[in-house]
Protein backbone atom coordinates (compact mmCIF):
# COMPACT_ATOMS: atom_id res chain seq x y z
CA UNK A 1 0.00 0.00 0.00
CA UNK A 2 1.35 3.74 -0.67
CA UNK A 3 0.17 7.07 0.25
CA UNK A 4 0.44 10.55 -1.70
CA UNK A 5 3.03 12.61 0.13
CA UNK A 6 3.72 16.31 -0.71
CA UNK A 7 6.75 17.68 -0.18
CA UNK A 8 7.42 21.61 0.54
CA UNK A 9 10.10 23.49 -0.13
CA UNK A 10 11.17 26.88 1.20
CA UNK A 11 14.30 28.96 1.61
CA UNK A 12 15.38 32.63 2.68
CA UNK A 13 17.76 33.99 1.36
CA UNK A 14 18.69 36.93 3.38
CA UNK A 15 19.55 37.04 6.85
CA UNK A 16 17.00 39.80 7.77
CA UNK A 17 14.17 37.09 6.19
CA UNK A 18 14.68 35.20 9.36
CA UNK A 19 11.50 36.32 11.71
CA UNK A 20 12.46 35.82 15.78
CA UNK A 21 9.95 33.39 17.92
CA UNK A 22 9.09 34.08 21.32
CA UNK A 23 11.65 32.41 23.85
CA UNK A 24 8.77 29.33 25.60
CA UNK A 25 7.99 30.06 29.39
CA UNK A 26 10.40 27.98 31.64
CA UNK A 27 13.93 26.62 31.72
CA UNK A 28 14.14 26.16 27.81
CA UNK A 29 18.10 26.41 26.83
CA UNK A 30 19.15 25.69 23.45
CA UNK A 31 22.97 24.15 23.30
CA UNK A 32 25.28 22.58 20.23
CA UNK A 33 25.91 18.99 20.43
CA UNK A 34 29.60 19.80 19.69
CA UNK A 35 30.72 15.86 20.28
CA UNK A 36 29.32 14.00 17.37
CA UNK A 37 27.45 11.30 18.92
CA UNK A 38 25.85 8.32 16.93
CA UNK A 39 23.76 6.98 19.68
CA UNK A 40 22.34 10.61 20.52
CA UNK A 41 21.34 11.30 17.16
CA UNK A 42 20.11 8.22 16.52
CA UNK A 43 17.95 8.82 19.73
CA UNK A 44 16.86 12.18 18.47
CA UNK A 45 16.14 11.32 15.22
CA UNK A 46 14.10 8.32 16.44
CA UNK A 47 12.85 10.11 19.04
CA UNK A 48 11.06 12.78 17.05
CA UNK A 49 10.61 11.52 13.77
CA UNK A 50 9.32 8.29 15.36
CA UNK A 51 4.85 8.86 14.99
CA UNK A 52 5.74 11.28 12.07
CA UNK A 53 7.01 7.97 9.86
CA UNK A 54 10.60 9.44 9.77
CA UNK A 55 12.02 5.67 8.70
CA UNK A 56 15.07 6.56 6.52
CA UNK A 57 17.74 6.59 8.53
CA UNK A 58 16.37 4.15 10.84
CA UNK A 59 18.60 1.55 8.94
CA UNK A 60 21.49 3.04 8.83
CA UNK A 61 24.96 1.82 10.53
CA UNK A 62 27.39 3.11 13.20
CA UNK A 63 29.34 4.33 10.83
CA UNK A 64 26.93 5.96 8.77
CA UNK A 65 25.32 8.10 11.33
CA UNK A 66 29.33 8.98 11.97
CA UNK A 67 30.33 10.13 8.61
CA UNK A 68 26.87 12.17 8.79
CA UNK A 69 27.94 13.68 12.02
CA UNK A 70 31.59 14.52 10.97
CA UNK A 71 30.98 15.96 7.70
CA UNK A 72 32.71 19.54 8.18
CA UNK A 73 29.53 22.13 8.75
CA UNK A 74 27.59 19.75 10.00
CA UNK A 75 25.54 20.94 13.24
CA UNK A 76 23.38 19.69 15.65
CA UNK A 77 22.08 21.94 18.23
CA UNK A 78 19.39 20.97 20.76
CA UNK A 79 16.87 22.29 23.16
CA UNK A 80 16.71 20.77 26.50
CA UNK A 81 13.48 21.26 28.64
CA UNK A 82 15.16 21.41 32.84
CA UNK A 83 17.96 19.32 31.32
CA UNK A 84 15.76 16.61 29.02
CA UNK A 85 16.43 16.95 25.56
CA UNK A 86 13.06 18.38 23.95
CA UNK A 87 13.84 18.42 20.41
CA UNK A 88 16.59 19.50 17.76
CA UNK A 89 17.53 20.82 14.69
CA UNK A 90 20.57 19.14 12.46
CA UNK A 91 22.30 21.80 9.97
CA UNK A 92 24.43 20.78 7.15
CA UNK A 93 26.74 23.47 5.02
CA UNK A 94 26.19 22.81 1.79
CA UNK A 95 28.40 24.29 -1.29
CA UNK A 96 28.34 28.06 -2.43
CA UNK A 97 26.81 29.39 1.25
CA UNK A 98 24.32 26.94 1.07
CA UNK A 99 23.06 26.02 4.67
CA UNK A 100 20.20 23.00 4.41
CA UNK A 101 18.03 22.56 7.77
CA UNK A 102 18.01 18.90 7.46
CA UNK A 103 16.01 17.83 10.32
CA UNK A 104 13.91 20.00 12.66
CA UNK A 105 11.47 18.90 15.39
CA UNK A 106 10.37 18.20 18.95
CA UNK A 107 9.99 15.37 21.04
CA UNK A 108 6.27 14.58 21.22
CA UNK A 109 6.07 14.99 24.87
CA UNK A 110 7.55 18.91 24.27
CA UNK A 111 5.05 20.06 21.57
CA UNK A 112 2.96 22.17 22.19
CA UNK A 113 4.50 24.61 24.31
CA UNK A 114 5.94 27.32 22.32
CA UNK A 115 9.33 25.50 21.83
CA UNK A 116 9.69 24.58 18.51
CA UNK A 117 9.27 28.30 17.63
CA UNK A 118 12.20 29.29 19.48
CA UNK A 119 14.48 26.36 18.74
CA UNK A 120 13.56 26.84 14.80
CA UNK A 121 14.89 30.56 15.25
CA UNK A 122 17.53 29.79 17.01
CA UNK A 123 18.40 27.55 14.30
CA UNK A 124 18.02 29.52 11.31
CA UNK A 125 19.60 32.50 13.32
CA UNK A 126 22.99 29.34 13.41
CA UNK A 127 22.36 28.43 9.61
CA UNK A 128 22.85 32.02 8.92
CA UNK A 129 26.15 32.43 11.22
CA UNK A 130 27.41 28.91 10.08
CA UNK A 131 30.60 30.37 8.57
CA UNK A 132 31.57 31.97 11.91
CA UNK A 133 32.32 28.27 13.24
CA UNK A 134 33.81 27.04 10.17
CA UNK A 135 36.66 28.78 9.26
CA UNK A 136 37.21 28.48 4.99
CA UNK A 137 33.35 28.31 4.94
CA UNK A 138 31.39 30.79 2.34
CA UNK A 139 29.49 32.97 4.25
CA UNK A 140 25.92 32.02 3.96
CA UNK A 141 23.45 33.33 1.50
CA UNK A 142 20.47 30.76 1.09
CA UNK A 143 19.00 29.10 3.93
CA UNK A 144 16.56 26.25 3.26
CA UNK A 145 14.38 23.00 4.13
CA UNK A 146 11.84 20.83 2.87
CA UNK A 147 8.71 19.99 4.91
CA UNK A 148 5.92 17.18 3.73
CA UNK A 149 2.34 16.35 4.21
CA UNK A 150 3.76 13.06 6.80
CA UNK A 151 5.35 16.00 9.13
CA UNK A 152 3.38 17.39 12.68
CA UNK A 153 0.17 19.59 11.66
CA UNK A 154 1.98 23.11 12.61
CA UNK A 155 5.55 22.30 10.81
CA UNK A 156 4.18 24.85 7.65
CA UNK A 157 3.30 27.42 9.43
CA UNK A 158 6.25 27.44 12.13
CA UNK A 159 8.38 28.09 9.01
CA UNK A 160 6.19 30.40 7.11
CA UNK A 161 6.57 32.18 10.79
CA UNK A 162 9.70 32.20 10.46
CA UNK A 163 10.28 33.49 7.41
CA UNK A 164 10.63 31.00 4.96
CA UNK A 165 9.35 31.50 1.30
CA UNK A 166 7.92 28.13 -0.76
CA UNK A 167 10.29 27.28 -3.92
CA UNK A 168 8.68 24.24 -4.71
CA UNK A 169 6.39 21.42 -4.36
CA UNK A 170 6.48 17.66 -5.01
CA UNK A 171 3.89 14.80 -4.77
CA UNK A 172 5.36 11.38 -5.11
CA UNK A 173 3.91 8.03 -3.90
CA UNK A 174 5.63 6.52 -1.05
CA UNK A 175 5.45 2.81 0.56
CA UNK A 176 3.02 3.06 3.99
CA UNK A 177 5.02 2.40 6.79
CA UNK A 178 3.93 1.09 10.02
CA UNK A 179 5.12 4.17 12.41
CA UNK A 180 7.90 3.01 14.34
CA UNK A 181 7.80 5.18 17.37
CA UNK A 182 10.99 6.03 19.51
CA UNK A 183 11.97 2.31 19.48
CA UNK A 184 10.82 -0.61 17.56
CA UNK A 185 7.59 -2.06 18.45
CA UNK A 186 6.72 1.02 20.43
CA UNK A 187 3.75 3.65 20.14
CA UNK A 188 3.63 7.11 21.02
CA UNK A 189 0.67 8.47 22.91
């Protein structure tokens, strides 16, 4: 069995495109995973993408999820709830001052609550700095991501919030997959 899926995407391309959230009530701090960590990544990945059928990394080796992790402009920086990770967003450098959001999202447990606002932001506002960390980097002139119709119910808007333009628009037929929740055989909610 497949499904339609319809995939979104949307760039700015100017640092000044990038439109601030409001910081969540509580103890909400935002901090780069500057160790690259398979198992943590793997966790977050999981972890988020798991009732929103993220599936295609959930084969992938040890040593994949390394040479993902180690790739030169390659970020990870995570929000953290009173200490418990909440949710993250992975940035990858791309050629030319290219900076791709690759994956973006919150814990189910954490949505909800005015985070995922903030920590997209706070991401874009690192996509756009990217160079600063990197030395020999481009500085960066294009920001983007791609959203589909299998992501949470807000993820559009939060980046039309934000200040992110649509470029484009797929629809492609994708296998149905059972969603695999933060761990095999698991179910969120």
């Amino acid at each position: 069995m497949s499904i339609a899926v319809t995939t979104w995407s949307l760039e700015q391309t100017a640092p000044a495109d990038r439109l601030p959230a409001a910081a969540p009530d509580g103890d909400v701090r935002i901090a780069r995973a500057e160790v690259p960590s398979p198992e943590f990544s793997r966790f977050l990945y999981a972890s988020v993408g798991g009732d929103i059928r993220w599936t295609d990394r959930l084969g992938w080796t040890y040593a994949q999820w390394r040479e993902d992790l180690e790739r030169p402009g390659t970020e990870t920086w995570v929000a953290h709830d009173r200490g418990t990770p909440a949710g993250y967003v992975q940035l990858e450098g791309q050629d030319d001052g290219v900076v791709e959001i690759v994956y973006f999202g919150l814990i189910p447990a954490f949505r909800g609550r005015r985070i995922g606002g903030h920590l997209l932001s706070y991401g874009v506002a690192r996509a756009w700095d990217l160079a600063d960390r990197w030395p020999g980097r481009a500085p960066t002139k294009r920001v983007w991501l791609h959203t589909c119709s299998k992501d949470g119910e807000h993820a559009m808007d939060n980046y039309l919030r934000r200040g992110f333009k649509l470029f484009d628009t797929k629809v492609e037929e994708e296998p149905d997959v059972t969603t695999p929740g933060p761990w095999p055989g698991a179910q969120v909610g």
